[in-house]
PDB file of N, CA and C in Angstrom:
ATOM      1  N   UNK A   1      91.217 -61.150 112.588  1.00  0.00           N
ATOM      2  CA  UNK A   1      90.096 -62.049 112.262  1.00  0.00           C
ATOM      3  C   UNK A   1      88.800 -61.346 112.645  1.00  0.00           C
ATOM      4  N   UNK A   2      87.972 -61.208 111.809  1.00  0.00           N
ATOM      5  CA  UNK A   2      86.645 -60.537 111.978  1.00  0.00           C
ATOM      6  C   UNK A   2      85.566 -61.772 112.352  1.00  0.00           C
ATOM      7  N   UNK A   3      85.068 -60.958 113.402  1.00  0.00           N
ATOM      8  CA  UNK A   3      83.891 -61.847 114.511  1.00  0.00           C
ATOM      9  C   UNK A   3      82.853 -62.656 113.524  1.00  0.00           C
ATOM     10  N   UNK A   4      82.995 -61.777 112.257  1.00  0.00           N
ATOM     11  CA  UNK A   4      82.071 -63.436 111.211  1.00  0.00           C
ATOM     12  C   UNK A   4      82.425 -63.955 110.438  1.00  0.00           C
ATOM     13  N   UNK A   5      83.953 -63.910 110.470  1.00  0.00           N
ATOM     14  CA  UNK A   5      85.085 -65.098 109.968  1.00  0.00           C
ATOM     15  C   UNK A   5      85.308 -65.917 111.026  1.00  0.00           C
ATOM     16  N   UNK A   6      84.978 -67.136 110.756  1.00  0.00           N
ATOM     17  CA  UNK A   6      85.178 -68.486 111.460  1.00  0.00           C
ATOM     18  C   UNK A   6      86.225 -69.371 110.809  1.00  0.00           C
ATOM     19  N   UNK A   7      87.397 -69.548 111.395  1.00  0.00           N
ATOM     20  CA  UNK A   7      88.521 -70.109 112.216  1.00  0.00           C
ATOM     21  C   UNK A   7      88.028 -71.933 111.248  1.00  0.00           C
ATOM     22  N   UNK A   8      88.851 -72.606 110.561  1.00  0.00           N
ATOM     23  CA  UNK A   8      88.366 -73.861 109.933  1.00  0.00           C
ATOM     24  C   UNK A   8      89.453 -74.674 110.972  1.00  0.00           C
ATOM     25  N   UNK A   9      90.607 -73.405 111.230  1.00  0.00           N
ATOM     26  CA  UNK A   9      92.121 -74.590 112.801  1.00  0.00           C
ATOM     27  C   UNK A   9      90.551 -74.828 113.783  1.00  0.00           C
ATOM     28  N   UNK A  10      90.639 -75.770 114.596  1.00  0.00           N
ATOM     29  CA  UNK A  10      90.048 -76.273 115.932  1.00  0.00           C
ATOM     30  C   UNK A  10      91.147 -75.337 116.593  1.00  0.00           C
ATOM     31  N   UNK A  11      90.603 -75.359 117.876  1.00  0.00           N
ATOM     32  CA  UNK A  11      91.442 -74.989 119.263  1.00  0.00           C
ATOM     33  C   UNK A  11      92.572 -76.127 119.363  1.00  0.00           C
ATOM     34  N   UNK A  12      91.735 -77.265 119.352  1.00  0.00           N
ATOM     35  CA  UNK A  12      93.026 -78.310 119.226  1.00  0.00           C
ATOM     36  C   UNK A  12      94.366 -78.413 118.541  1.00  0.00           C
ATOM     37  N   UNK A  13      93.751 -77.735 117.807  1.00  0.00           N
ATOM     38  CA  UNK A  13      94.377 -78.078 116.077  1.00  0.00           C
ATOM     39  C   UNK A  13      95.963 -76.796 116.270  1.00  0.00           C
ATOM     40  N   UNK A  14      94.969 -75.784 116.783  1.00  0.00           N
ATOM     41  CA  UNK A  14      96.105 -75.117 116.738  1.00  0.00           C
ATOM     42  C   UNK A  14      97.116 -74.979 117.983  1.00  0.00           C
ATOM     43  N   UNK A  15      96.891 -75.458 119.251  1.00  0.00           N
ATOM     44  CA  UNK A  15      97.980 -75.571 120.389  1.00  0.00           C
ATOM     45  C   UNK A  15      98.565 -76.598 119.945  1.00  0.00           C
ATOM     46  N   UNK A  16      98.462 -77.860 119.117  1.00  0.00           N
ATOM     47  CA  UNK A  16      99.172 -78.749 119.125  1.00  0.00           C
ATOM     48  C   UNK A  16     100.104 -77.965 117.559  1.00  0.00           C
ATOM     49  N   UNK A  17      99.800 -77.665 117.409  1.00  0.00           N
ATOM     50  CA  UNK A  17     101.242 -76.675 116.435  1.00  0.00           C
ATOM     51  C   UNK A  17     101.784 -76.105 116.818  1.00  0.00           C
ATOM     52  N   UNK A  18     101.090 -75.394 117.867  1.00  0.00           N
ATOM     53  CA  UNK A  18     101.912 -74.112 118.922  1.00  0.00           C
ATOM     54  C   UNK A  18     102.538 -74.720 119.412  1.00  0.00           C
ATOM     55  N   UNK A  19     102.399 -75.559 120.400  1.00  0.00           N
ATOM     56  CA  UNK A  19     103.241 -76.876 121.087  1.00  0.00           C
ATOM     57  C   UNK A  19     104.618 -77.275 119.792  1.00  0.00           C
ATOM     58  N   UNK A  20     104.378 -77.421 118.893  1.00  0.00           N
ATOM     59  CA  UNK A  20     105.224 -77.893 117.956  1.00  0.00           C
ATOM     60  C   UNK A  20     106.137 -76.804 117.548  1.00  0.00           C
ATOM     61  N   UNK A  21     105.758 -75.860 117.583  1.00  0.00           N
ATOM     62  CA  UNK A  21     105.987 -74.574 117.153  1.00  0.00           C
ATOM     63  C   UNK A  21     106.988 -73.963 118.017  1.00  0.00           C
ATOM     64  N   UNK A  22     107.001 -74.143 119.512  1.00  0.00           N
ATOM     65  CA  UNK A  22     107.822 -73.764 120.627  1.00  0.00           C
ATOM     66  C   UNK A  22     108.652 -74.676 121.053  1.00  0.00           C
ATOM     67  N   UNK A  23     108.188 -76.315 120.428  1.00  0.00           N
ATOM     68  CA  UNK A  23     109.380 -77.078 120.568  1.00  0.00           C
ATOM     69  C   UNK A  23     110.705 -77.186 119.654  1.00  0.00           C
ATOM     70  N   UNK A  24     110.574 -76.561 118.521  1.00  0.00           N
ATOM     71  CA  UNK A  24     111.143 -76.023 117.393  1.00  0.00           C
ATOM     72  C   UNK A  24     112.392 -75.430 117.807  1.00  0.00           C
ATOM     73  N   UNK A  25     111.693 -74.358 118.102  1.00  0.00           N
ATOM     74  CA  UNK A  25     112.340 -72.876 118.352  1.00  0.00           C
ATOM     75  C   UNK A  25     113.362 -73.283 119.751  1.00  0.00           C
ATOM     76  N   UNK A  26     112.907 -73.944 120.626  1.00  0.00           N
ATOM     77  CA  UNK A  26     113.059 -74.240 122.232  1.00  0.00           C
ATOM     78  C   UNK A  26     114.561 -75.162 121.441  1.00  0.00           C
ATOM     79  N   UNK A  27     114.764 -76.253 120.496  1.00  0.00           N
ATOM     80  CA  UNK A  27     115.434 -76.842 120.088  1.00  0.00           C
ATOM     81  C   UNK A  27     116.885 -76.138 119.657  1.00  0.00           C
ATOM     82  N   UNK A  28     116.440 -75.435 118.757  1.00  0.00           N
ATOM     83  CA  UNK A  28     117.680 -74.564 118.517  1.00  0.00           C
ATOM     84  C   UNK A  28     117.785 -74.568 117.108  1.00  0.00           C
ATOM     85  N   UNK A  29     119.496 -74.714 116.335  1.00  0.00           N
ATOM     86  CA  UNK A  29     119.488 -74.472 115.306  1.00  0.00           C
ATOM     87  C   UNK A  29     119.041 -74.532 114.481  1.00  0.00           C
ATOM     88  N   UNK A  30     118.300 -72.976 114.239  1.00  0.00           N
ATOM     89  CA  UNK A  30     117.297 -72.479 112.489  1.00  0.00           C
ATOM     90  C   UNK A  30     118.140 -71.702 112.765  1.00  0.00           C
ATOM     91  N   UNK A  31     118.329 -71.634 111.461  1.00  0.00           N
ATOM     92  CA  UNK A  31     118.605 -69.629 111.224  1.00  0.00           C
ATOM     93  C   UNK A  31     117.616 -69.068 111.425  1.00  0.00           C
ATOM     94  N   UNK A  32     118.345 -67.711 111.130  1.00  0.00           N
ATOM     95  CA  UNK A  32     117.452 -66.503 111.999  1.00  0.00           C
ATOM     96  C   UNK A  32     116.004 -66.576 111.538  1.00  0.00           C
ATOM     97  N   UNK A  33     116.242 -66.839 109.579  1.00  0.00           N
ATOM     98  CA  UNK A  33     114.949 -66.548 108.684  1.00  0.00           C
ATOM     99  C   UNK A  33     113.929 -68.018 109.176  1.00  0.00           C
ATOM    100  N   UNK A  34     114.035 -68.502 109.458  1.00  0.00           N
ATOM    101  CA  UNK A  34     113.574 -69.689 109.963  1.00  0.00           C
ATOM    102  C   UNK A  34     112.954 -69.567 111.278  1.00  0.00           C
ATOM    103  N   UNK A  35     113.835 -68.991 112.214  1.00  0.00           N
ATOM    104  CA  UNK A  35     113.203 -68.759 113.533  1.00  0.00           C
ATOM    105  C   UNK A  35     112.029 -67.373 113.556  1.00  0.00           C
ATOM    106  N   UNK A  36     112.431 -66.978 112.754  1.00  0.00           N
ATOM    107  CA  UNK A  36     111.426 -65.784 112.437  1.00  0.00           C
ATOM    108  C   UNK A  36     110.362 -66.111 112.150  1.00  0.00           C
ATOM    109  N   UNK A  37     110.030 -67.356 111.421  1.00  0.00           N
ATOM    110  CA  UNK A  37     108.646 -67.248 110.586  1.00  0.00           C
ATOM    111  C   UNK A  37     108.200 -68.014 111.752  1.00  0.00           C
ATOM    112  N   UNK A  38     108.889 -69.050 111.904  1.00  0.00           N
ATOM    113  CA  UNK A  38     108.532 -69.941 113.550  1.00  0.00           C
ATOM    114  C   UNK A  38     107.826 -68.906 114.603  1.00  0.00           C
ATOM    115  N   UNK A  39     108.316 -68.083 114.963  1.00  0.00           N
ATOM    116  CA  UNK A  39     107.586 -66.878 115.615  1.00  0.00           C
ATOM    117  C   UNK A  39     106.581 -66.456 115.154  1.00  0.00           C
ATOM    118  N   UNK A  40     106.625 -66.019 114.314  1.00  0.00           N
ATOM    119  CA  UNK A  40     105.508 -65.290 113.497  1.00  0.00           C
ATOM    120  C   UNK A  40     104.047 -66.331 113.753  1.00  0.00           C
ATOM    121  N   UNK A  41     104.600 -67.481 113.149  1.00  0.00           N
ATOM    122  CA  UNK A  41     103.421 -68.448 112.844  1.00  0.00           C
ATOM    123  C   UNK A  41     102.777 -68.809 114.625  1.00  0.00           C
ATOM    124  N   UNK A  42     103.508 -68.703 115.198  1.00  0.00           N
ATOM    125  CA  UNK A  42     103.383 -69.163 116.976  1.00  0.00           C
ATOM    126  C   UNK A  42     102.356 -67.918 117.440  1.00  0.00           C
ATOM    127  N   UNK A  43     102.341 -66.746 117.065  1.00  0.00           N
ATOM    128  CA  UNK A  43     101.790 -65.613 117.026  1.00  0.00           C
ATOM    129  C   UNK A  43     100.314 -65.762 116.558  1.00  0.00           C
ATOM    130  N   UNK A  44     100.272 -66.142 115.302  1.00  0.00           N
ATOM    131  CA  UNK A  44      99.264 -66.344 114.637  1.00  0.00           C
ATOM    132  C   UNK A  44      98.653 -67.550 115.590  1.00  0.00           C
ATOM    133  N   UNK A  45      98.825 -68.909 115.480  1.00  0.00           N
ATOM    134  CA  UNK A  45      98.194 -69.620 116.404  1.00  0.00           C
ATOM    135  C   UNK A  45      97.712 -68.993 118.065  1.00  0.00           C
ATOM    136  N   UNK A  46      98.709 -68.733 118.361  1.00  0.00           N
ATOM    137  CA  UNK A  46      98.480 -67.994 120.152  1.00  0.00           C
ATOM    138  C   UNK A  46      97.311 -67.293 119.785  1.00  0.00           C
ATOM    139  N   UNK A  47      97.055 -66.487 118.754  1.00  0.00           N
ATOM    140  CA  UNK A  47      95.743 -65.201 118.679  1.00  0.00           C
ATOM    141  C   UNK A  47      94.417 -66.438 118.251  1.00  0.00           C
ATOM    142  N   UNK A  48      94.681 -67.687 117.306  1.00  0.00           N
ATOM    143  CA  UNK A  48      93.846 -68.412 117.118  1.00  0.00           C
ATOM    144  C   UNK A  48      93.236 -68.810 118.661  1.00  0.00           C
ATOM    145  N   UNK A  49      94.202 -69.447 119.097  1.00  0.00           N
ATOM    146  CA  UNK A  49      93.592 -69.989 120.916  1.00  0.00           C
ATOM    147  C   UNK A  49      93.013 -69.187 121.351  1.00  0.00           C
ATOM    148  N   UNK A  50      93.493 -68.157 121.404  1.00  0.00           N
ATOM    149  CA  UNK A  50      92.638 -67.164 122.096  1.00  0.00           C
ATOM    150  C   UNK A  50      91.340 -67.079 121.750  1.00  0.00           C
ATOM    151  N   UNK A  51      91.240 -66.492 120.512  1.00  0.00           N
ATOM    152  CA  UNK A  51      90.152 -66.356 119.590  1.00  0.00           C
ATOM    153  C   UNK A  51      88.860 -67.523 120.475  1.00  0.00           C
ATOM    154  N   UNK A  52      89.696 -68.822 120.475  1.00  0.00           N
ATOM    155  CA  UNK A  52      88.458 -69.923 120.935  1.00  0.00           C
ATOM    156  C   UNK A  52      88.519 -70.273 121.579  1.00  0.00           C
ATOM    157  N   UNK A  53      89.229 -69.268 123.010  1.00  0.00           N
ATOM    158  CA  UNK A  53      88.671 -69.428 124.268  1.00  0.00           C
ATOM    159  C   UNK A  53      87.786 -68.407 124.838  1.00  0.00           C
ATOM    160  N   UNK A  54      88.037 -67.363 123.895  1.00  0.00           N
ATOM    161  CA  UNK A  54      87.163 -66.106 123.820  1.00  0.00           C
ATOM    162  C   UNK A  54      85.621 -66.632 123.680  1.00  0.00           C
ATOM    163  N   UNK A  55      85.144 -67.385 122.516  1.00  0.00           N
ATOM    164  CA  UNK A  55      84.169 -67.640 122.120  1.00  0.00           C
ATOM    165  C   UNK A  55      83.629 -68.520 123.392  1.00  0.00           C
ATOM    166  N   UNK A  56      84.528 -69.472 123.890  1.00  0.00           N
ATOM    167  CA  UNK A  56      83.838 -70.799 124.890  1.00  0.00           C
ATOM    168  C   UNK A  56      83.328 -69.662 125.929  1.00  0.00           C
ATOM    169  N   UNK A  57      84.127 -68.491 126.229  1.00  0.00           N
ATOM    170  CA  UNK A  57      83.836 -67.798 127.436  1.00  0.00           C
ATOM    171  C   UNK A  57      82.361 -67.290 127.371  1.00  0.00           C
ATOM    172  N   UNK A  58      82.432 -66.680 125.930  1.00  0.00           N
ATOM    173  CA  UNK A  58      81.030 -66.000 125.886  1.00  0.00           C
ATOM    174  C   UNK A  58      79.771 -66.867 125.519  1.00  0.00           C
ATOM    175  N   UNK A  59      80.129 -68.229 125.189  1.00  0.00           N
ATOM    176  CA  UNK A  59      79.079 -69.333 125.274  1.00  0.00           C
ATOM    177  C   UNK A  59      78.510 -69.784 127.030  1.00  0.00           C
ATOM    178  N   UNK A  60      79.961 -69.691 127.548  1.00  0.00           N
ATOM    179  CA  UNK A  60      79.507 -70.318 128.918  1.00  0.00           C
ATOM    180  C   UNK A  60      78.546 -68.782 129.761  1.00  0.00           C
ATOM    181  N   UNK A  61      79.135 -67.683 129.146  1.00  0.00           N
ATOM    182  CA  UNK A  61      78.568 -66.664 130.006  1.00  0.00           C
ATOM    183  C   UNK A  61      76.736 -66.703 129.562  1.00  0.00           C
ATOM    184  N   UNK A  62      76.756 -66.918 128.461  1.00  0.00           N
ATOM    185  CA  UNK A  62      75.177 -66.612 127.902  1.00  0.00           C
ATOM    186  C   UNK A  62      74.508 -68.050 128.278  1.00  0.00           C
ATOM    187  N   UNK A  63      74.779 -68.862 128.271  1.00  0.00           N
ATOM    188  CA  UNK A  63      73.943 -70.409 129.159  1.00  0.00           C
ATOM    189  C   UNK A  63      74.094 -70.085 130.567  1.00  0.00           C
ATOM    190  N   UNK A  64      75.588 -68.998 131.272  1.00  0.00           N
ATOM    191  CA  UNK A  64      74.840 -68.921 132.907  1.00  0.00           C
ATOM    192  C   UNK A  64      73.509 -68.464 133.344  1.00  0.00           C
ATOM    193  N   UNK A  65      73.159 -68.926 134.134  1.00  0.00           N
ATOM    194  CA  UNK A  65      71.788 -68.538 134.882  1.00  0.00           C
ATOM    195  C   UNK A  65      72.164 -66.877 135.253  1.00  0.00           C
ATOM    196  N   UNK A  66      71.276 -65.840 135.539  1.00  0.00           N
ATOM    197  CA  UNK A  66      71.505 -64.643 135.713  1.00  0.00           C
ATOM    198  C   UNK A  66      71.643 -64.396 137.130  1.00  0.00           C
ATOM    199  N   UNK A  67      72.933 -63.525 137.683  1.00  0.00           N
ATOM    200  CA  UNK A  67      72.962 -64.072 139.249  1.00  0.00           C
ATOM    201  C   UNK A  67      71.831 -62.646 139.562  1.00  0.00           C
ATOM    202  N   UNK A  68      70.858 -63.311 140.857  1.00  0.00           N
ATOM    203  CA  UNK A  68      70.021 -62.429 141.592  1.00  0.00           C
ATOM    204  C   UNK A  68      70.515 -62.003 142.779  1.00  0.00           C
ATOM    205  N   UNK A  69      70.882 -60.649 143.232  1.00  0.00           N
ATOM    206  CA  UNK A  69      71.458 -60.327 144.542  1.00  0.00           C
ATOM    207  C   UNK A  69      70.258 -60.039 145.369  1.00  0.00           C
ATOM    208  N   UNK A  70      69.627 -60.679 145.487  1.00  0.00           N
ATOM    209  CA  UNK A  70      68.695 -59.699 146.135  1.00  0.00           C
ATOM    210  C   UNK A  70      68.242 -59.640 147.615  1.00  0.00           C
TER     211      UNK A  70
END
């Protein structure tokens, strides 16, 4: 995902699939081709979360006040 492609999943949007996604898999019988894409897609979401906790980080870092050691 390129830094000026914006994400239309929420953060929300996508742990609660991931969540769904690992309760799946956690369940059991898929076949293999099934558990595969289940992975795959759990992959893709996990990098989404990230993605927009990445962003909250660098929002909260640029509104901190600048620390002065002095």
């Amino acid at each position: 995902m390129s830094s000026a492609e914006e994400p239309t999943t929420t953060y929300e949007q996508a742990r609660e699939e991931l969540a769904d996604v690992v309760r799946r898999l956690e369940a059991g019988g898929l076949t293999l081709e099934e558990s595969l894409a289940l992975w795959e897609r759990g992959e893709e979401l996990a990098k989404l979360c990230q993605h927009w906790l990445d962003r909250a980080r660098e929002r909260l870092a640029a509104a901190a006040p600048a620390d002065d050691e002095d």
